[in-house]
PDBML (XML) file of the C-alpha atoms, coordinates in Angstrom:
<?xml version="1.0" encoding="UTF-8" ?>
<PDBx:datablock datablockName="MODEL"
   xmlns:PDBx="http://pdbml.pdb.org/schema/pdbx-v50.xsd"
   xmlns:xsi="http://www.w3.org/2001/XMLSchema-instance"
   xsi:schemaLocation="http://pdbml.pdb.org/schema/pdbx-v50.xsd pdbx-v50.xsd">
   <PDBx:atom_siteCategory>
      <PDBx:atom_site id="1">
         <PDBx:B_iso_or_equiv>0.00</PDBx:B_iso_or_equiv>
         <PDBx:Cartn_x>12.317</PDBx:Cartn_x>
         <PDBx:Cartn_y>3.116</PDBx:Cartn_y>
         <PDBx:Cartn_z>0.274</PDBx:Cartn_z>
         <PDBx:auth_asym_id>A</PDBx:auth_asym_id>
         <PDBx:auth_atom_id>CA</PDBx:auth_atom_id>
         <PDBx:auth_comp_id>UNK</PDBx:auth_comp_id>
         <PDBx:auth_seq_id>1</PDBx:auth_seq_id>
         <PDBx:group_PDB>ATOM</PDBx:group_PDB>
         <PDBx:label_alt_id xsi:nil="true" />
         <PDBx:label_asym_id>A</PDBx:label_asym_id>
         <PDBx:label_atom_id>CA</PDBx:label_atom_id>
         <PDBx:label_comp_id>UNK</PDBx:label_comp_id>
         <PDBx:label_entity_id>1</PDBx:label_entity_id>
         <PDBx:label_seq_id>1</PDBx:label_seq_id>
         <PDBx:occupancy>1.00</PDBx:occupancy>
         <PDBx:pdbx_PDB_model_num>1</PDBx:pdbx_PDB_model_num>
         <PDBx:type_symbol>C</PDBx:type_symbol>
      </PDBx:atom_site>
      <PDBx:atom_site id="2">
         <PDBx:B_iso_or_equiv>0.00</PDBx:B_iso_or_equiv>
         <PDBx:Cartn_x>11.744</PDBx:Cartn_x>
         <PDBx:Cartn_y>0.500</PDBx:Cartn_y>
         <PDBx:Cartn_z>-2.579</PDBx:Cartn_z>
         <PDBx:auth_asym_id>A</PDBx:auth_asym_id>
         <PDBx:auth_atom_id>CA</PDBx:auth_atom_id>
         <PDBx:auth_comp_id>UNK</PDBx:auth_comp_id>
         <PDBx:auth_seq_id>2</PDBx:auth_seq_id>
         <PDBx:group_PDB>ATOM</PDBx:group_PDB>
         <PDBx:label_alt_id xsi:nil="true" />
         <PDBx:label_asym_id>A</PDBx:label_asym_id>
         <PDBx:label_atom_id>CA</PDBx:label_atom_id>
         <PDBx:label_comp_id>UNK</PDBx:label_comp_id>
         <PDBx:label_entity_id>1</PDBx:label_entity_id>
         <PDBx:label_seq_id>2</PDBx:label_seq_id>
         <PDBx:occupancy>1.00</PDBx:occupancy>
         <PDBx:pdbx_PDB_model_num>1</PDBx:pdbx_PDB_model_num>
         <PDBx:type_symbol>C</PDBx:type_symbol>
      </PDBx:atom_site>
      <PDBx:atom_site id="3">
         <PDBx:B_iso_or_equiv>0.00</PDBx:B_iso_or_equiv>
         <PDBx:Cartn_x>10.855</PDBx:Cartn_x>
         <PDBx:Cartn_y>-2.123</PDBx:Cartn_y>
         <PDBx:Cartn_z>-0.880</PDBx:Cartn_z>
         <PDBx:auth_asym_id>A</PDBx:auth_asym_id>
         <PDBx:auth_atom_id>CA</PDBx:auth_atom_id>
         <PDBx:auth_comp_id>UNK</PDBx:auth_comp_id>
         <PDBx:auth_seq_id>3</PDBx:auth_seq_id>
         <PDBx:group_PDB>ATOM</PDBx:group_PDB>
         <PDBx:label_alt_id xsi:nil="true" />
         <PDBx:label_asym_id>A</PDBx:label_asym_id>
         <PDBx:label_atom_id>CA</PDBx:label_atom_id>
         <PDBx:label_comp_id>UNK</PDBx:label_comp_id>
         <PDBx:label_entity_id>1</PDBx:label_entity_id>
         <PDBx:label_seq_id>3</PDBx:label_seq_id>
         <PDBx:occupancy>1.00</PDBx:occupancy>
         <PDBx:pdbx_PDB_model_num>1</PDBx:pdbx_PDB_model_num>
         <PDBx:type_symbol>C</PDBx:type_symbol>
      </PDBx:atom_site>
      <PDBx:atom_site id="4">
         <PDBx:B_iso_or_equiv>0.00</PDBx:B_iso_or_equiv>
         <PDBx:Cartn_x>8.461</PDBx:Cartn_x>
         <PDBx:Cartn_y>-0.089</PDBx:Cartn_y>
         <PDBx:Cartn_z>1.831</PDBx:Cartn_z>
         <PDBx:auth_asym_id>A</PDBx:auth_asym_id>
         <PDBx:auth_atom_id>CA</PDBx:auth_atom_id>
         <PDBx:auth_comp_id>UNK</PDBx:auth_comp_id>
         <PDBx:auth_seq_id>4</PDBx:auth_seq_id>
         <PDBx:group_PDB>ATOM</PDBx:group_PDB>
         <PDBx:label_alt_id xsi:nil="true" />
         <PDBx:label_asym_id>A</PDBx:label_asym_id>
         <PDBx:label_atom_id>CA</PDBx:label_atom_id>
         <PDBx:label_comp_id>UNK</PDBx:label_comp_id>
         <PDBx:label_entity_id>1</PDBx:label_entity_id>
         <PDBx:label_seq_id>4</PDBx:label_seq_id>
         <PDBx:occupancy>1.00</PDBx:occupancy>
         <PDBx:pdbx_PDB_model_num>1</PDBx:pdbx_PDB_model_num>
         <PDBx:type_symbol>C</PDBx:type_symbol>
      </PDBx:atom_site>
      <PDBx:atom_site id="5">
         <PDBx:B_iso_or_equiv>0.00</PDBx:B_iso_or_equiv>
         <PDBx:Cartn_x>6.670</PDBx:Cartn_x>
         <PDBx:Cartn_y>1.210</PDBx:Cartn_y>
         <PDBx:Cartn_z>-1.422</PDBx:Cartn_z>
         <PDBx:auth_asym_id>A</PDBx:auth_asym_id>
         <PDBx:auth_atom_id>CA</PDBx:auth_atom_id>
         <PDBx:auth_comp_id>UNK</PDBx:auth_comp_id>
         <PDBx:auth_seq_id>5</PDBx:auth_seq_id>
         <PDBx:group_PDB>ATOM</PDBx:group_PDB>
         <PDBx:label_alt_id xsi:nil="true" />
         <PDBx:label_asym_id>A</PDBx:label_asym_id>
         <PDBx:label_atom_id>CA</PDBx:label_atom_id>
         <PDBx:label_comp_id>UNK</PDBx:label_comp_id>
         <PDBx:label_entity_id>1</PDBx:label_entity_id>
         <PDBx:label_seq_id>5</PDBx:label_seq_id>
         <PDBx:occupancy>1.00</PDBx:occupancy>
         <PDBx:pdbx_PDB_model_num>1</PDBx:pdbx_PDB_model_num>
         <PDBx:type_symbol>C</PDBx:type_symbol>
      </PDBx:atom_site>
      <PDBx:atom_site id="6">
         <PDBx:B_iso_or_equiv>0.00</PDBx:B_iso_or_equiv>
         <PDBx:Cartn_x>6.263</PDBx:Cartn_x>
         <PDBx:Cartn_y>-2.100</PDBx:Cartn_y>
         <PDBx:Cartn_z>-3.196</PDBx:Cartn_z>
         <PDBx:auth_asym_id>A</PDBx:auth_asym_id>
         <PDBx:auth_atom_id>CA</PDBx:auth_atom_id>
         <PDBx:auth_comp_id>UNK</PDBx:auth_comp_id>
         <PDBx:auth_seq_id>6</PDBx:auth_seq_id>
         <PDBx:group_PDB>ATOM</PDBx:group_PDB>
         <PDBx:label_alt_id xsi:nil="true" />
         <PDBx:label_asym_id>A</PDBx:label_asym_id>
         <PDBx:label_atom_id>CA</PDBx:label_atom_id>
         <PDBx:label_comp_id>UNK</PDBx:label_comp_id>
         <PDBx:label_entity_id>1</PDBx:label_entity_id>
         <PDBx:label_seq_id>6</PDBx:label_seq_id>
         <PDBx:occupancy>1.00</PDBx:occupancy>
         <PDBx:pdbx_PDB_model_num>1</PDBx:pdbx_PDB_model_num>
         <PDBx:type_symbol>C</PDBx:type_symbol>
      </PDBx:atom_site>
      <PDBx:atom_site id="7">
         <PDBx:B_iso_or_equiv>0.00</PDBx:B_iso_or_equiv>
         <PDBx:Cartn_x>4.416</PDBx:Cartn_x>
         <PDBx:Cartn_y>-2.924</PDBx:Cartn_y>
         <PDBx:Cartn_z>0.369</PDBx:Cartn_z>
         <PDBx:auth_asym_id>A</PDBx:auth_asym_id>
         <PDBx:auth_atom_id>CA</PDBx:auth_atom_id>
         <PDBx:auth_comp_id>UNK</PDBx:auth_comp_id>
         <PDBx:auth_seq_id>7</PDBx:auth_seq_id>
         <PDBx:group_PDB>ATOM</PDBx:group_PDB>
         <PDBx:label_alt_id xsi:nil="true" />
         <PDBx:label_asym_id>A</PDBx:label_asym_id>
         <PDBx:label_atom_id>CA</PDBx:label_atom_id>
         <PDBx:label_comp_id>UNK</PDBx:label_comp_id>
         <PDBx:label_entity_id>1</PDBx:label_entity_id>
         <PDBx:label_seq_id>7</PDBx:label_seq_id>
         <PDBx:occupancy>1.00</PDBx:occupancy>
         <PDBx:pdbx_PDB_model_num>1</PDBx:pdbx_PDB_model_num>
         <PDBx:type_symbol>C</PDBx:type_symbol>
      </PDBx:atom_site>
      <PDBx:atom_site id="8">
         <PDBx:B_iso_or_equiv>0.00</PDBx:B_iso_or_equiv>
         <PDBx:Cartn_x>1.915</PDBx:Cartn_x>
         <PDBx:Cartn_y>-0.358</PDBx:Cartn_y>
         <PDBx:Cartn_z>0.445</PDBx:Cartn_z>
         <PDBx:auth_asym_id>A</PDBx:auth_asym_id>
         <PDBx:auth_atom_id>CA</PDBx:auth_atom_id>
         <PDBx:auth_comp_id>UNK</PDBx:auth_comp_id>
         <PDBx:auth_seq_id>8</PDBx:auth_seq_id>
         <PDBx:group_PDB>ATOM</PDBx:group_PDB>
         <PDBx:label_alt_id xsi:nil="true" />
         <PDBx:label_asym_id>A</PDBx:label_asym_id>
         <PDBx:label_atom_id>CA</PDBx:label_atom_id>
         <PDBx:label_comp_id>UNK</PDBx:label_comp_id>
         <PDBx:label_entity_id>1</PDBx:label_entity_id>
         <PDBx:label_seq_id>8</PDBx:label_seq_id>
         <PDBx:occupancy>1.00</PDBx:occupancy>
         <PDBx:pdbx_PDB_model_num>1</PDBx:pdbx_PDB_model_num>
         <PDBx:type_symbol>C</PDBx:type_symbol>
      </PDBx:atom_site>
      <PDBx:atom_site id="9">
         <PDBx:B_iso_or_equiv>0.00</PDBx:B_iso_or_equiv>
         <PDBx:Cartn_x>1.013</PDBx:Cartn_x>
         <PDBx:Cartn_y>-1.272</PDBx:Cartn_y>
         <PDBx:Cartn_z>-2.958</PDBx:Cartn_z>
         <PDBx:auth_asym_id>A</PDBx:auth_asym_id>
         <PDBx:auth_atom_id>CA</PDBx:auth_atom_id>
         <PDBx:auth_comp_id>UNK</PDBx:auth_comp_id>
         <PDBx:auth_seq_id>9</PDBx:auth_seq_id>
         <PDBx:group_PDB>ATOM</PDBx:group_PDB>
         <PDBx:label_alt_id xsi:nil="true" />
         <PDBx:label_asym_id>A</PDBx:label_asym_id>
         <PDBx:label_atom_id>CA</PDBx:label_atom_id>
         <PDBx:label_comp_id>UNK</PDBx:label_comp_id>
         <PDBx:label_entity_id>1</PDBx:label_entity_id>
         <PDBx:label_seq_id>9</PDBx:label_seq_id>
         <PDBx:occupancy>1.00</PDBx:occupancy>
         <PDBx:pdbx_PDB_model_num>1</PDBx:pdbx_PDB_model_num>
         <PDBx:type_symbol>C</PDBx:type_symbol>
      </PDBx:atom_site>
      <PDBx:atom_site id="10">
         <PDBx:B_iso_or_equiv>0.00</PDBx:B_iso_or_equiv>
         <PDBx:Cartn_x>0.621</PDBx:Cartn_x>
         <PDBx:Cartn_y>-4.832</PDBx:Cartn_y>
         <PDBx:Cartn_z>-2.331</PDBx:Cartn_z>
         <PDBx:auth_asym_id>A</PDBx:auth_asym_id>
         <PDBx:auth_atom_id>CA</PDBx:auth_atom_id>
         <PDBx:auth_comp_id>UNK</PDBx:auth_comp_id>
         <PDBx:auth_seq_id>10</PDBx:auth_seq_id>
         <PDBx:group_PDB>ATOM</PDBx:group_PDB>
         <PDBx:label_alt_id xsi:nil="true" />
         <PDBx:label_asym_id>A</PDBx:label_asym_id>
         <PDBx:label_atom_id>CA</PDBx:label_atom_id>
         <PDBx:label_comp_id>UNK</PDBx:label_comp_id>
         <PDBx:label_entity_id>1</PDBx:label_entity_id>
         <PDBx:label_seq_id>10</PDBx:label_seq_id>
         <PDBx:occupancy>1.00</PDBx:occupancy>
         <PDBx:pdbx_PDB_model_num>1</PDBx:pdbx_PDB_model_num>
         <PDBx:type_symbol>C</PDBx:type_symbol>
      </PDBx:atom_site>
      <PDBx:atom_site id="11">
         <PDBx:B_iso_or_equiv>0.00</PDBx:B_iso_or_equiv>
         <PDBx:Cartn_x>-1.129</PDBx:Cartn_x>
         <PDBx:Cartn_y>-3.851</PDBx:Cartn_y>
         <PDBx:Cartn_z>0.864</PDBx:Cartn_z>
         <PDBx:auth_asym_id>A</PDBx:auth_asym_id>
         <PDBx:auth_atom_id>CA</PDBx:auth_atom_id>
         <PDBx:auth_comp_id>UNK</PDBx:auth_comp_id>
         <PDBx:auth_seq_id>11</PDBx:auth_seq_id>
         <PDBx:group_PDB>ATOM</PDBx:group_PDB>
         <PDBx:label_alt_id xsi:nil="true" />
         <PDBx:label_asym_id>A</PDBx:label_asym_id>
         <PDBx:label_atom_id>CA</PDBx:label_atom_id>
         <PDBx:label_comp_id>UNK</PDBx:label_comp_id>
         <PDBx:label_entity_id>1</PDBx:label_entity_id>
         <PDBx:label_seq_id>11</PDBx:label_seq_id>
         <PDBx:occupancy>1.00</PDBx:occupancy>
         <PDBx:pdbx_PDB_model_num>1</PDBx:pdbx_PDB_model_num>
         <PDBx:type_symbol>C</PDBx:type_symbol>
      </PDBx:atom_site>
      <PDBx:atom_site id="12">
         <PDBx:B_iso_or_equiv>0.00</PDBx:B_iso_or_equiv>
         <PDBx:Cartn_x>-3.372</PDBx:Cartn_x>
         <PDBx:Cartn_y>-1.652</PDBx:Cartn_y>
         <PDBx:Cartn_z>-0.955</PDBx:Cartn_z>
         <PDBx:auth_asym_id>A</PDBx:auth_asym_id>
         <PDBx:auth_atom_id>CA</PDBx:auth_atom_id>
         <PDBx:auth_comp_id>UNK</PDBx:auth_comp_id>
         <PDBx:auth_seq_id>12</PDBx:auth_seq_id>
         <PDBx:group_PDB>ATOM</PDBx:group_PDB>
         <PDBx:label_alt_id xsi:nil="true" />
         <PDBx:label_asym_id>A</PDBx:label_asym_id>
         <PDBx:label_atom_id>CA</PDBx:label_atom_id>
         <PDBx:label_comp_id>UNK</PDBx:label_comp_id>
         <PDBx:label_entity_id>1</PDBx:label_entity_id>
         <PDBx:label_seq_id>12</PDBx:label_seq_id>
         <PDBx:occupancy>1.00</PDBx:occupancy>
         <PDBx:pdbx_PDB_model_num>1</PDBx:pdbx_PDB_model_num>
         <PDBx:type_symbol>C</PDBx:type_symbol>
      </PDBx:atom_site>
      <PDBx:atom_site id="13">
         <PDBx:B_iso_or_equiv>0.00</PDBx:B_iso_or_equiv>
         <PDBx:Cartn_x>-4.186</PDBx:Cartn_x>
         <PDBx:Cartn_y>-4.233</PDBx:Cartn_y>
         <PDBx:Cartn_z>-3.436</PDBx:Cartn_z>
         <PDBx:auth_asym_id>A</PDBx:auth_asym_id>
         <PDBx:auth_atom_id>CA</PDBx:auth_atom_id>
         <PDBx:auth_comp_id>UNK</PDBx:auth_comp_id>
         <PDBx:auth_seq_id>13</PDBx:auth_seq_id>
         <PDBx:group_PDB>ATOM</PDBx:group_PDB>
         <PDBx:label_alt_id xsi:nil="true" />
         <PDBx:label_asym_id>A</PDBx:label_asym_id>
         <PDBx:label_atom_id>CA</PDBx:label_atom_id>
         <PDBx:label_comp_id>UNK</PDBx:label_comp_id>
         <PDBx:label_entity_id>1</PDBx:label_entity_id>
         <PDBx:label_seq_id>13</PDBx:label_seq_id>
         <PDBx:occupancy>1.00</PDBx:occupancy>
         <PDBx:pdbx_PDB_model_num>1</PDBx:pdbx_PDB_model_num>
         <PDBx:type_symbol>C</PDBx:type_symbol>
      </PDBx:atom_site>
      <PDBx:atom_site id="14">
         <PDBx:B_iso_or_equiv>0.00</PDBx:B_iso_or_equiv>
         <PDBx:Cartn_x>-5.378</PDBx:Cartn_x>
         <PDBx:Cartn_y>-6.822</PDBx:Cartn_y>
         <PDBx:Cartn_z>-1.197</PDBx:Cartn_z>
         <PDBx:auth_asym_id>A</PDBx:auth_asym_id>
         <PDBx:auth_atom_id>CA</PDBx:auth_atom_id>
         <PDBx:auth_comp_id>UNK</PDBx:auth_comp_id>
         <PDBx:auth_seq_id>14</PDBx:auth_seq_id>
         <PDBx:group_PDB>ATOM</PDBx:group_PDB>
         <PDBx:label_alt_id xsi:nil="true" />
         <PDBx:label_asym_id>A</PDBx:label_asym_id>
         <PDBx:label_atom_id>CA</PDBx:label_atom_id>
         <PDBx:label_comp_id>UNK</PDBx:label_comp_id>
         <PDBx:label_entity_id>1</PDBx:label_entity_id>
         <PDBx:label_seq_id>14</PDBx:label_seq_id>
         <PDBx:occupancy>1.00</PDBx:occupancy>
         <PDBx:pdbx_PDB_model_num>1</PDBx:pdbx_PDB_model_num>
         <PDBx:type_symbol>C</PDBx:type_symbol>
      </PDBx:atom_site>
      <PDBx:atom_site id="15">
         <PDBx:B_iso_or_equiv>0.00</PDBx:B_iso_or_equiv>
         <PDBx:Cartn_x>-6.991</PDBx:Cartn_x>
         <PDBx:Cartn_y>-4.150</PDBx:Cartn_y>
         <PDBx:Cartn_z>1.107</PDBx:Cartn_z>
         <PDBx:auth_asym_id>A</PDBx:auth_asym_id>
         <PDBx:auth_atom_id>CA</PDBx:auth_atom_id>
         <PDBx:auth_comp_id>UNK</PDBx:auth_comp_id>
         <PDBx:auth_seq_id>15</PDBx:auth_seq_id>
         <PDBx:group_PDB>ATOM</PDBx:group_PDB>
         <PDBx:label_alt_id xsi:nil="true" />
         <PDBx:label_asym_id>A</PDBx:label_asym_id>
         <PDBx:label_atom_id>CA</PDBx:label_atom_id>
         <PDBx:label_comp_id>UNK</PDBx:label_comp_id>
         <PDBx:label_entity_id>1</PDBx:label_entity_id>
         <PDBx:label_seq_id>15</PDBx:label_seq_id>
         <PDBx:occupancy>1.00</PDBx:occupancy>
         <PDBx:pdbx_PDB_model_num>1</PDBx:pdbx_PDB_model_num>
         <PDBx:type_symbol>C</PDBx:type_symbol>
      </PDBx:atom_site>
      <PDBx:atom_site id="16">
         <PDBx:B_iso_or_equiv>0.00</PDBx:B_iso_or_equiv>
         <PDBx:Cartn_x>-7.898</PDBx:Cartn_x>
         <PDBx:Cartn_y>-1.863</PDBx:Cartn_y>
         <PDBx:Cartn_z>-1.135</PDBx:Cartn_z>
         <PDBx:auth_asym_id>A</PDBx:auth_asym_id>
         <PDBx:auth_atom_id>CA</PDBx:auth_atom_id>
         <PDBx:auth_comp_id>UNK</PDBx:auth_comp_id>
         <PDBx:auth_seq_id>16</PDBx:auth_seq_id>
         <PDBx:group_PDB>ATOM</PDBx:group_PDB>
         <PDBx:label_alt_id xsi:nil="true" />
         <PDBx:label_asym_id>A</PDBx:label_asym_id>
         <PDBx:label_atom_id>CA</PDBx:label_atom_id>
         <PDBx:label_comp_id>UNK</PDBx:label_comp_id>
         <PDBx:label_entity_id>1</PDBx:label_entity_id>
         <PDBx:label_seq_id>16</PDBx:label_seq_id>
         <PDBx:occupancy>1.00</PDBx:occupancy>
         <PDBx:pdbx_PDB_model_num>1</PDBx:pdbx_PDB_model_num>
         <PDBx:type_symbol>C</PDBx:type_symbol>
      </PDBx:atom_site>
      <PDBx:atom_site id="17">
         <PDBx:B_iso_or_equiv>0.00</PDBx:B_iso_or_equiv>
         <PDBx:Cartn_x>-10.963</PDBx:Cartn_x>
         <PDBx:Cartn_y>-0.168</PDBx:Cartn_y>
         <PDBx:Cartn_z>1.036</PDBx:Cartn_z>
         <PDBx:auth_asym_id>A</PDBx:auth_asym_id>
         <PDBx:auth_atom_id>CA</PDBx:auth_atom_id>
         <PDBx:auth_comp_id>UNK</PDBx:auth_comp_id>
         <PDBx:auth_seq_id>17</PDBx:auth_seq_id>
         <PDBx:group_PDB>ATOM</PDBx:group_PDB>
         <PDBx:label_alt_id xsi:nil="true" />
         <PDBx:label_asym_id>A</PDBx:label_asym_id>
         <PDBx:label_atom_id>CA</PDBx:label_atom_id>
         <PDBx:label_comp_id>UNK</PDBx:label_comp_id>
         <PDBx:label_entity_id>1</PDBx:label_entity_id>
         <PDBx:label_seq_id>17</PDBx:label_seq_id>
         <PDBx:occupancy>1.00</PDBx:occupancy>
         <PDBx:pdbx_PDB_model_num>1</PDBx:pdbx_PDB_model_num>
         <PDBx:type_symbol>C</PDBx:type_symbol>
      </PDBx:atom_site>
      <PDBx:atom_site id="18">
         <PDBx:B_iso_or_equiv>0.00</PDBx:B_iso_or_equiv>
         <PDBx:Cartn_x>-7.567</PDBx:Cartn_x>
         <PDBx:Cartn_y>1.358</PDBx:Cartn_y>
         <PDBx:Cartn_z>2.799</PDBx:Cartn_z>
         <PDBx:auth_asym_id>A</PDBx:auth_asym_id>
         <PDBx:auth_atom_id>CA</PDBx:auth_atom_id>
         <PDBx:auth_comp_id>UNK</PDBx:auth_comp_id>
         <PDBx:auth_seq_id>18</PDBx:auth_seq_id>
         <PDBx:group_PDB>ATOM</PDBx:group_PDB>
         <PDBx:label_alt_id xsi:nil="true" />
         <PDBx:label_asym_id>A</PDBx:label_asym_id>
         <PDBx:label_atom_id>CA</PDBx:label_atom_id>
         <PDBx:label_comp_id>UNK</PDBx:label_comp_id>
         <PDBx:label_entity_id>1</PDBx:label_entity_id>
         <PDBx:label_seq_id>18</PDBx:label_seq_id>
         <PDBx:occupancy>1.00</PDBx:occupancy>
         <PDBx:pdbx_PDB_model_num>1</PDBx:pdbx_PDB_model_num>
         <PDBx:type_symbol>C</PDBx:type_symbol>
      </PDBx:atom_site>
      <PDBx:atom_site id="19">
         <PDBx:B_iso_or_equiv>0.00</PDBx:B_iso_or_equiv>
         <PDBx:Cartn_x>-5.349</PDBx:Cartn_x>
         <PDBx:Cartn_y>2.046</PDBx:Cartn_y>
         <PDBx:Cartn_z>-0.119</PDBx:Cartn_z>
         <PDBx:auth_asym_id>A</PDBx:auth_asym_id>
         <PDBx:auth_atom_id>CA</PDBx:auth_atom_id>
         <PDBx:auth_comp_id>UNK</PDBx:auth_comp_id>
         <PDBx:auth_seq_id>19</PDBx:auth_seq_id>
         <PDBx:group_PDB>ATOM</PDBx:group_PDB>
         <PDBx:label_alt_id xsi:nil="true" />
         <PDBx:label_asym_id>A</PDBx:label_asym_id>
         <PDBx:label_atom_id>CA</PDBx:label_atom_id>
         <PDBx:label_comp_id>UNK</PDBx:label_comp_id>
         <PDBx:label_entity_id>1</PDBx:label_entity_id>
         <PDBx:label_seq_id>19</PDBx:label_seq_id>
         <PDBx:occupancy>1.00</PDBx:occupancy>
         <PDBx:pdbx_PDB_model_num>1</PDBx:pdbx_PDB_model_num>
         <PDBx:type_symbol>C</PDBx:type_symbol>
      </PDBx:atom_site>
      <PDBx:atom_site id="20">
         <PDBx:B_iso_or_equiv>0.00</PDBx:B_iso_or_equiv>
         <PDBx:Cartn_x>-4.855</PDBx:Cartn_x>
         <PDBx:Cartn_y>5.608</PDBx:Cartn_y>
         <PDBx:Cartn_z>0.624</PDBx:Cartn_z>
         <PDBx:auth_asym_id>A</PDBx:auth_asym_id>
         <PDBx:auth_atom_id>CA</PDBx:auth_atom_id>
         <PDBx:auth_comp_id>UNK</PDBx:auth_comp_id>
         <PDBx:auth_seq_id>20</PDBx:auth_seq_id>
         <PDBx:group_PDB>ATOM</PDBx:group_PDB>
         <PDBx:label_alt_id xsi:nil="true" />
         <PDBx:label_asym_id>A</PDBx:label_asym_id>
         <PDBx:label_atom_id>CA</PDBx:label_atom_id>
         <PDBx:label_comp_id>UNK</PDBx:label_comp_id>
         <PDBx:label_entity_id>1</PDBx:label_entity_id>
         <PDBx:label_seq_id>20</PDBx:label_seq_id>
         <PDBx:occupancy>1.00</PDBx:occupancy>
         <PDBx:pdbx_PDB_model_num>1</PDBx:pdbx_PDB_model_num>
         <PDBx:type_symbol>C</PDBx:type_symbol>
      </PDBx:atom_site>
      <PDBx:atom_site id="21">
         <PDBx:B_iso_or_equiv>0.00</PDBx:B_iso_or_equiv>
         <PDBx:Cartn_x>-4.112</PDBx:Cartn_x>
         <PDBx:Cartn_y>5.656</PDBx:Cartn_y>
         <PDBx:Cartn_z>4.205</PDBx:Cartn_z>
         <PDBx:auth_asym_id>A</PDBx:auth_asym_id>
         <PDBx:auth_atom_id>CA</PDBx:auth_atom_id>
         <PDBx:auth_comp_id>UNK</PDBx:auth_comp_id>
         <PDBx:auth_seq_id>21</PDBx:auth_seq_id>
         <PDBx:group_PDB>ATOM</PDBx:group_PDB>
         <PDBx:label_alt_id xsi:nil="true" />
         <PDBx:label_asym_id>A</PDBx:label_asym_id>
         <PDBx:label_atom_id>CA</PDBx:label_atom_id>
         <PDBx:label_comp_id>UNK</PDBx:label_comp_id>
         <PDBx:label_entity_id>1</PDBx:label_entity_id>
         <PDBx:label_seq_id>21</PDBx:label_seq_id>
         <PDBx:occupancy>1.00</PDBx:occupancy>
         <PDBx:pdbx_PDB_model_num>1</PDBx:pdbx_PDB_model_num>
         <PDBx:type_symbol>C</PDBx:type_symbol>
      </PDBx:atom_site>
      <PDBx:atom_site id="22">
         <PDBx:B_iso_or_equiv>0.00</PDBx:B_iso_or_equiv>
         <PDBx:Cartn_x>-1.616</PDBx:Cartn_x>
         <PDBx:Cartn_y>2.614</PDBx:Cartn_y>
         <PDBx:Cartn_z>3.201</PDBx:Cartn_z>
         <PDBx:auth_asym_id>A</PDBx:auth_asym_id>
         <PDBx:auth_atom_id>CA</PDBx:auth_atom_id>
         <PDBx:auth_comp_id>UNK</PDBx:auth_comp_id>
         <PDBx:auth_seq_id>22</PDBx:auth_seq_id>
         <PDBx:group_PDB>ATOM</PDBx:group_PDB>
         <PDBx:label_alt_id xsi:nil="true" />
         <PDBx:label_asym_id>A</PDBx:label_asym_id>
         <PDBx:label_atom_id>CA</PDBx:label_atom_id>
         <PDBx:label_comp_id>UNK</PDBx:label_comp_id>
         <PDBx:label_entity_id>1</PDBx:label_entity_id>
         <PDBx:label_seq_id>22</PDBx:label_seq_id>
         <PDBx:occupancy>1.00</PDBx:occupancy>
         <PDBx:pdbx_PDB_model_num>1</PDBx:pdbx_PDB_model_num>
         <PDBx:type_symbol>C</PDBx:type_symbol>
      </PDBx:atom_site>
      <PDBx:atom_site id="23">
         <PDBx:B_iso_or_equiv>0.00</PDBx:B_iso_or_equiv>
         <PDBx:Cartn_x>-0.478</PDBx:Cartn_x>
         <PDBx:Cartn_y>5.908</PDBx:Cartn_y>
         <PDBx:Cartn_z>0.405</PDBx:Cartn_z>
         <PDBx:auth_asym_id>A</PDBx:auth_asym_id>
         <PDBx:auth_atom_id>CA</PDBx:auth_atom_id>
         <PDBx:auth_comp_id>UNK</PDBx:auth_comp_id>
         <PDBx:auth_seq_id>23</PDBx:auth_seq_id>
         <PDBx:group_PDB>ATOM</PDBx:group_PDB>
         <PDBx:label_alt_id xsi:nil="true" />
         <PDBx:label_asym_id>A</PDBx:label_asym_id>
         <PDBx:label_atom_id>CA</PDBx:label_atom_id>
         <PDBx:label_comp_id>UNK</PDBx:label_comp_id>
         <PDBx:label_entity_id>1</PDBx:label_entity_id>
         <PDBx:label_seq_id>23</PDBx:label_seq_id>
         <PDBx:occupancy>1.00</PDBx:occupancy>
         <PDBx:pdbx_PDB_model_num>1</PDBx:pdbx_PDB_model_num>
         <PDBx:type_symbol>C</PDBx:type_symbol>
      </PDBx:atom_site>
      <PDBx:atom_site id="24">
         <PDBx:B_iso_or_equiv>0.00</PDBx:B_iso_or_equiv>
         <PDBx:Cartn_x>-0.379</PDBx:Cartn_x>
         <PDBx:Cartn_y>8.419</PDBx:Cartn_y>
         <PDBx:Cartn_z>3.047</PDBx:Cartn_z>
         <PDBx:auth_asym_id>A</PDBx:auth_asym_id>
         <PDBx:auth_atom_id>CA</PDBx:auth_atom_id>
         <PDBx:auth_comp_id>UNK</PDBx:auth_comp_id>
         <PDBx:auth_seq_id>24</PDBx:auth_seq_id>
         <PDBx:group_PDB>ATOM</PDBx:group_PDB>
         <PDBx:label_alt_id xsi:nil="true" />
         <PDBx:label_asym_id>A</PDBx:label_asym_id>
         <PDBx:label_atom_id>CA</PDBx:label_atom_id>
         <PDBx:label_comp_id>UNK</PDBx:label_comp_id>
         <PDBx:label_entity_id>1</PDBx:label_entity_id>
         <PDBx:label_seq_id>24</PDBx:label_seq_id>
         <PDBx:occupancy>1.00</PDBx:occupancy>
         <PDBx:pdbx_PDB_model_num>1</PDBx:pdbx_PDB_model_num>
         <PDBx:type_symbol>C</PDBx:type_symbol>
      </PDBx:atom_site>
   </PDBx:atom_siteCategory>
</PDBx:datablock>
């Protein structure tokens, strides 16, 4: 669960026009 989490964020960071559907 840690690690999954700490890859949305990074996702959302360097895709950030899809940082809540990376959330959701």
């Amino acid at each position: 669960l840690r690690i999954s989490e700490a890859i949305a964020q990074n996702l959302a960071f360097i895709d950030s026009s899809n940082a809540s559907k990376y959330a959701e």
